[in-house]
N, C-alpha and C. Protein backbone atom coordinates (compact mmCIF):
# COMPACT_ATOMS: atom_id res chain seq x y z
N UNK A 1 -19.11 20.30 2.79
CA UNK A 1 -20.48 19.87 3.04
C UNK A 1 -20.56 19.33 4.45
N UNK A 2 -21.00 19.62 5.15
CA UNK A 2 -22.07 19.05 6.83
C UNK A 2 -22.77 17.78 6.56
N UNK A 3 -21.95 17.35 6.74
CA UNK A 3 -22.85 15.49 6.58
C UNK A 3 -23.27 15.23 8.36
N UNK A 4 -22.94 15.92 9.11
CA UNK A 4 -23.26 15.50 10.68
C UNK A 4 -24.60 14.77 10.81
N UNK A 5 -24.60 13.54 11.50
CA UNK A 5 -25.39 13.17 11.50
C UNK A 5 -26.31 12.04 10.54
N UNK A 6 -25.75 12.34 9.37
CA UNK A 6 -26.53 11.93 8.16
C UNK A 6 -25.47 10.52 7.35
N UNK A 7 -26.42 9.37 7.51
CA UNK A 7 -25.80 8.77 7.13
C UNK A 7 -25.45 8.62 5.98
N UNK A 8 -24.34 7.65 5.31
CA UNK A 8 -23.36 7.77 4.26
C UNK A 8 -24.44 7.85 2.86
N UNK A 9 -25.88 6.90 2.91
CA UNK A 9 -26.46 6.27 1.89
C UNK A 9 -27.39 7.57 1.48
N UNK A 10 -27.20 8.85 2.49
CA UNK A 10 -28.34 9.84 2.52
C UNK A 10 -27.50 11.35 1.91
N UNK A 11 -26.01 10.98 2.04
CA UNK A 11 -25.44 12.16 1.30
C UNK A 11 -25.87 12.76 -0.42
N UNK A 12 -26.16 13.91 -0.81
CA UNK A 12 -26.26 13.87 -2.05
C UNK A 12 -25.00 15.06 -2.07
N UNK A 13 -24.55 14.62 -3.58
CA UNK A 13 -23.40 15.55 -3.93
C UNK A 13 -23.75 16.65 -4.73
N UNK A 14 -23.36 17.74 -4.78
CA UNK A 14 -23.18 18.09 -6.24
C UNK A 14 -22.15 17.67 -6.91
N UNK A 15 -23.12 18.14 -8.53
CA UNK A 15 -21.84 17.69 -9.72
C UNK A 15 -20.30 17.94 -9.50
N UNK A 16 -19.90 18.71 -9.02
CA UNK A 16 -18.51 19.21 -8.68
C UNK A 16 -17.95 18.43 -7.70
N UNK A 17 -18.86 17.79 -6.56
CA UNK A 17 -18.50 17.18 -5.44
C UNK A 17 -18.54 15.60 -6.35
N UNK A 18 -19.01 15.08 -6.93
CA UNK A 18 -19.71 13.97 -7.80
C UNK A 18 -18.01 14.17 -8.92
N UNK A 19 -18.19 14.96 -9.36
CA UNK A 19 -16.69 14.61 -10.03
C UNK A 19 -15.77 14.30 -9.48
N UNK A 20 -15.66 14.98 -8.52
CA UNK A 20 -13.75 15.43 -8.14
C UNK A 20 -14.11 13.58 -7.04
N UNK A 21 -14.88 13.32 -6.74
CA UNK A 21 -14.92 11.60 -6.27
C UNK A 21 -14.70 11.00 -7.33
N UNK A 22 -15.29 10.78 -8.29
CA UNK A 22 -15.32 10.12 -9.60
C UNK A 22 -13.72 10.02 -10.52
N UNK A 23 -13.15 11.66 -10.07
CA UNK A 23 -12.06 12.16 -10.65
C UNK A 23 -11.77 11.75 -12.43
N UNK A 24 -13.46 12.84 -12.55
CA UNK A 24 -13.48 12.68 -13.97
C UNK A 24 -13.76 14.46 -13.73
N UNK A 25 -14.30 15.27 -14.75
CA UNK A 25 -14.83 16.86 -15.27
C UNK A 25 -16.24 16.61 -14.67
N UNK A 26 -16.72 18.10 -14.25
CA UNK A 26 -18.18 18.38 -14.11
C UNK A 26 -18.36 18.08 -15.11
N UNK A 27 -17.88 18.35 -16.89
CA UNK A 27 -18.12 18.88 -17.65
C UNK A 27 -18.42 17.05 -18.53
N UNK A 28 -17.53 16.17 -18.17
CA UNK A 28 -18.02 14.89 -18.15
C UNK A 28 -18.90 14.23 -17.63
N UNK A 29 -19.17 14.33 -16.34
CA UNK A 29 -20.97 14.14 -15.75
C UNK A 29 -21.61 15.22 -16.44
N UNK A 30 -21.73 16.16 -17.21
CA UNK A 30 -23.06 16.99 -17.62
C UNK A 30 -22.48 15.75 -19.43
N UNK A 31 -21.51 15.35 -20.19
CA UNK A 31 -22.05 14.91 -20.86
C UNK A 31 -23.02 13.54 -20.56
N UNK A 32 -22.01 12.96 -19.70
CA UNK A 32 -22.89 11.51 -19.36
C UNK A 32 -24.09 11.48 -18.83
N UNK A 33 -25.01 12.63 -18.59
CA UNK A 33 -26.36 13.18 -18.27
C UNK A 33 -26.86 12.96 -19.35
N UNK A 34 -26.58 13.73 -20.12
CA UNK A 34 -26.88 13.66 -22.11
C UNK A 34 -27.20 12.57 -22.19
N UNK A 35 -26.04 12.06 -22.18
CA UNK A 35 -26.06 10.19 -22.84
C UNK A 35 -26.61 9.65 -22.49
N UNK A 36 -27.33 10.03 -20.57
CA UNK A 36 -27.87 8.85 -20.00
C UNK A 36 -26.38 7.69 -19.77
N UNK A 37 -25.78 7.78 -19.20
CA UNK A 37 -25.02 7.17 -18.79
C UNK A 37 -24.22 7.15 -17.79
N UNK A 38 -23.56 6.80 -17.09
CA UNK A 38 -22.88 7.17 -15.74
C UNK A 38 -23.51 6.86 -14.41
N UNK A 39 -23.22 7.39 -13.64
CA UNK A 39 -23.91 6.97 -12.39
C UNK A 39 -25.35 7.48 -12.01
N UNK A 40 -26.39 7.03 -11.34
CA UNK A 40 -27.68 7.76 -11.30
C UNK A 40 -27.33 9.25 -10.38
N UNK A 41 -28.66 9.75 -11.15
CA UNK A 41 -28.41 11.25 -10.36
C UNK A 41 -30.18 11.76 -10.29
N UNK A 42 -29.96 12.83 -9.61
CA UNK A 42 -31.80 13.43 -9.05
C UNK A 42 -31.58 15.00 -9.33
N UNK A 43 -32.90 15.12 -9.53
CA UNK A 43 -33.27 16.96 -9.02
C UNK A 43 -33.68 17.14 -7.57
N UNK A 44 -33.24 17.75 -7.41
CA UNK A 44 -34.10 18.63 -5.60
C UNK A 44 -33.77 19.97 -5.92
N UNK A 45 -34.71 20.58 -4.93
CA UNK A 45 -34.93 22.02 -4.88
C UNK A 45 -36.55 22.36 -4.92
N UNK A 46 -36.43 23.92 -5.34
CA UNK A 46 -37.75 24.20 -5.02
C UNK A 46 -38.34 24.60 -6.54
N UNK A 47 -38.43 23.93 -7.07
CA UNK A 47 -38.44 23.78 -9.00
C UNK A 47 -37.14 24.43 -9.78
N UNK A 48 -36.16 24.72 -9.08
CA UNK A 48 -34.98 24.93 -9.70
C UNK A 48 -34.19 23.77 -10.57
N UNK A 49 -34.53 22.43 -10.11
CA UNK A 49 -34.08 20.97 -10.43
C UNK A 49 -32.90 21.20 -10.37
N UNK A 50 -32.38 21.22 -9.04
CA UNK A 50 -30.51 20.72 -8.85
C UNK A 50 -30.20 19.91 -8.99
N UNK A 51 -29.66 19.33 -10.00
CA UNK A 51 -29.07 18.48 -10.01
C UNK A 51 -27.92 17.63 -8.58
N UNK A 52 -28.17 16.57 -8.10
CA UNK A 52 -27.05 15.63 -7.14
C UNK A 52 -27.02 14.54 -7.34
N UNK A 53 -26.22 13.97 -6.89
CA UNK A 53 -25.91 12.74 -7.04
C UNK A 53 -25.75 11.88 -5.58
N UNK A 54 -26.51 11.03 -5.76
CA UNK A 54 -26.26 10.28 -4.23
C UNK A 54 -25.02 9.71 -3.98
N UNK A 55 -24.47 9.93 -3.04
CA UNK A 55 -23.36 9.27 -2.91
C UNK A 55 -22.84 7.80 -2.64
N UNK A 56 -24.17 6.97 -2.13
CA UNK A 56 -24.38 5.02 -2.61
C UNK A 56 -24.71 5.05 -4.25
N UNK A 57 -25.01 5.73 -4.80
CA UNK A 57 -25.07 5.83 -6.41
C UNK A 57 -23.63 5.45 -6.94
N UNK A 58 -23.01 6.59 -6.47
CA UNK A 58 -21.77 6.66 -6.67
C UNK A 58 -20.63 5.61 -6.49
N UNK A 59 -20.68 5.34 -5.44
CA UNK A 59 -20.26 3.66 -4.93
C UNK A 59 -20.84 2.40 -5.69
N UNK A 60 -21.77 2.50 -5.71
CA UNK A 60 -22.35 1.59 -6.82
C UNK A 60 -21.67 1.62 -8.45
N UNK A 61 -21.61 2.63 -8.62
CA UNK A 61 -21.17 2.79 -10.25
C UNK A 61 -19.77 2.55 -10.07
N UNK A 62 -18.91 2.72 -9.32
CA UNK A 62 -17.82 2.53 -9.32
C UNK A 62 -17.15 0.96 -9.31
N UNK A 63 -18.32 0.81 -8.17
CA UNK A 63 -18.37 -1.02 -8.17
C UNK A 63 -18.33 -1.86 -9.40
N UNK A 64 -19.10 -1.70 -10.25
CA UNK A 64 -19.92 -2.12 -11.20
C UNK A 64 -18.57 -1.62 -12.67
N UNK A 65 -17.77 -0.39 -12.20
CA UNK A 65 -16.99 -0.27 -13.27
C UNK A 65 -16.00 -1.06 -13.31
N UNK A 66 -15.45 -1.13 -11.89
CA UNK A 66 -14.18 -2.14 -11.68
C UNK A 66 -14.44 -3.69 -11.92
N UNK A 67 -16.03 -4.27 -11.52
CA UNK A 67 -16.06 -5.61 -11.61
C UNK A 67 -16.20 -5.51 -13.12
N UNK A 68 -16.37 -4.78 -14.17
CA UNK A 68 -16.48 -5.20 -15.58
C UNK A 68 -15.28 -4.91 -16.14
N UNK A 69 -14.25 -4.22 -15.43
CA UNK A 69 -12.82 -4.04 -16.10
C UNK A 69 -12.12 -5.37 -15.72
């Protein structure tokens, strides 16, 4: 991905990019979608609804996992 330019809080991932950070399964972010659970995520596109995930989302949830472990 070409992040040039673009700061850290403006990256969005895809699910695949969103896992392999997380270093959990796509297939675990599409359940925790289900559940509503996990880190926040968006649609973009042009009514296709792609799924991404921001990448301060991501940092955030991670935060939030370690301070409750």
């Amino acid at each position: 991905m070409d992040t040039t330019g673009t700061a850290p809080h403006d990256v969005l991932l895809t699910p695949a990019e969103a896992a392999e950070r997380l270093r959990v399964s796509a297939d675990a972010l599409y359940r925790w979608r289900r559940k509503n659970v996990g880190p926040r995520w968006t649609r973009v596109g042009d009514g296709l609804g792609r799924i991404r995930y921001p990448a301060a989302e991501l940092t955030q949830y991670l935060q939030e996992q370690a301070a409750a472990a």
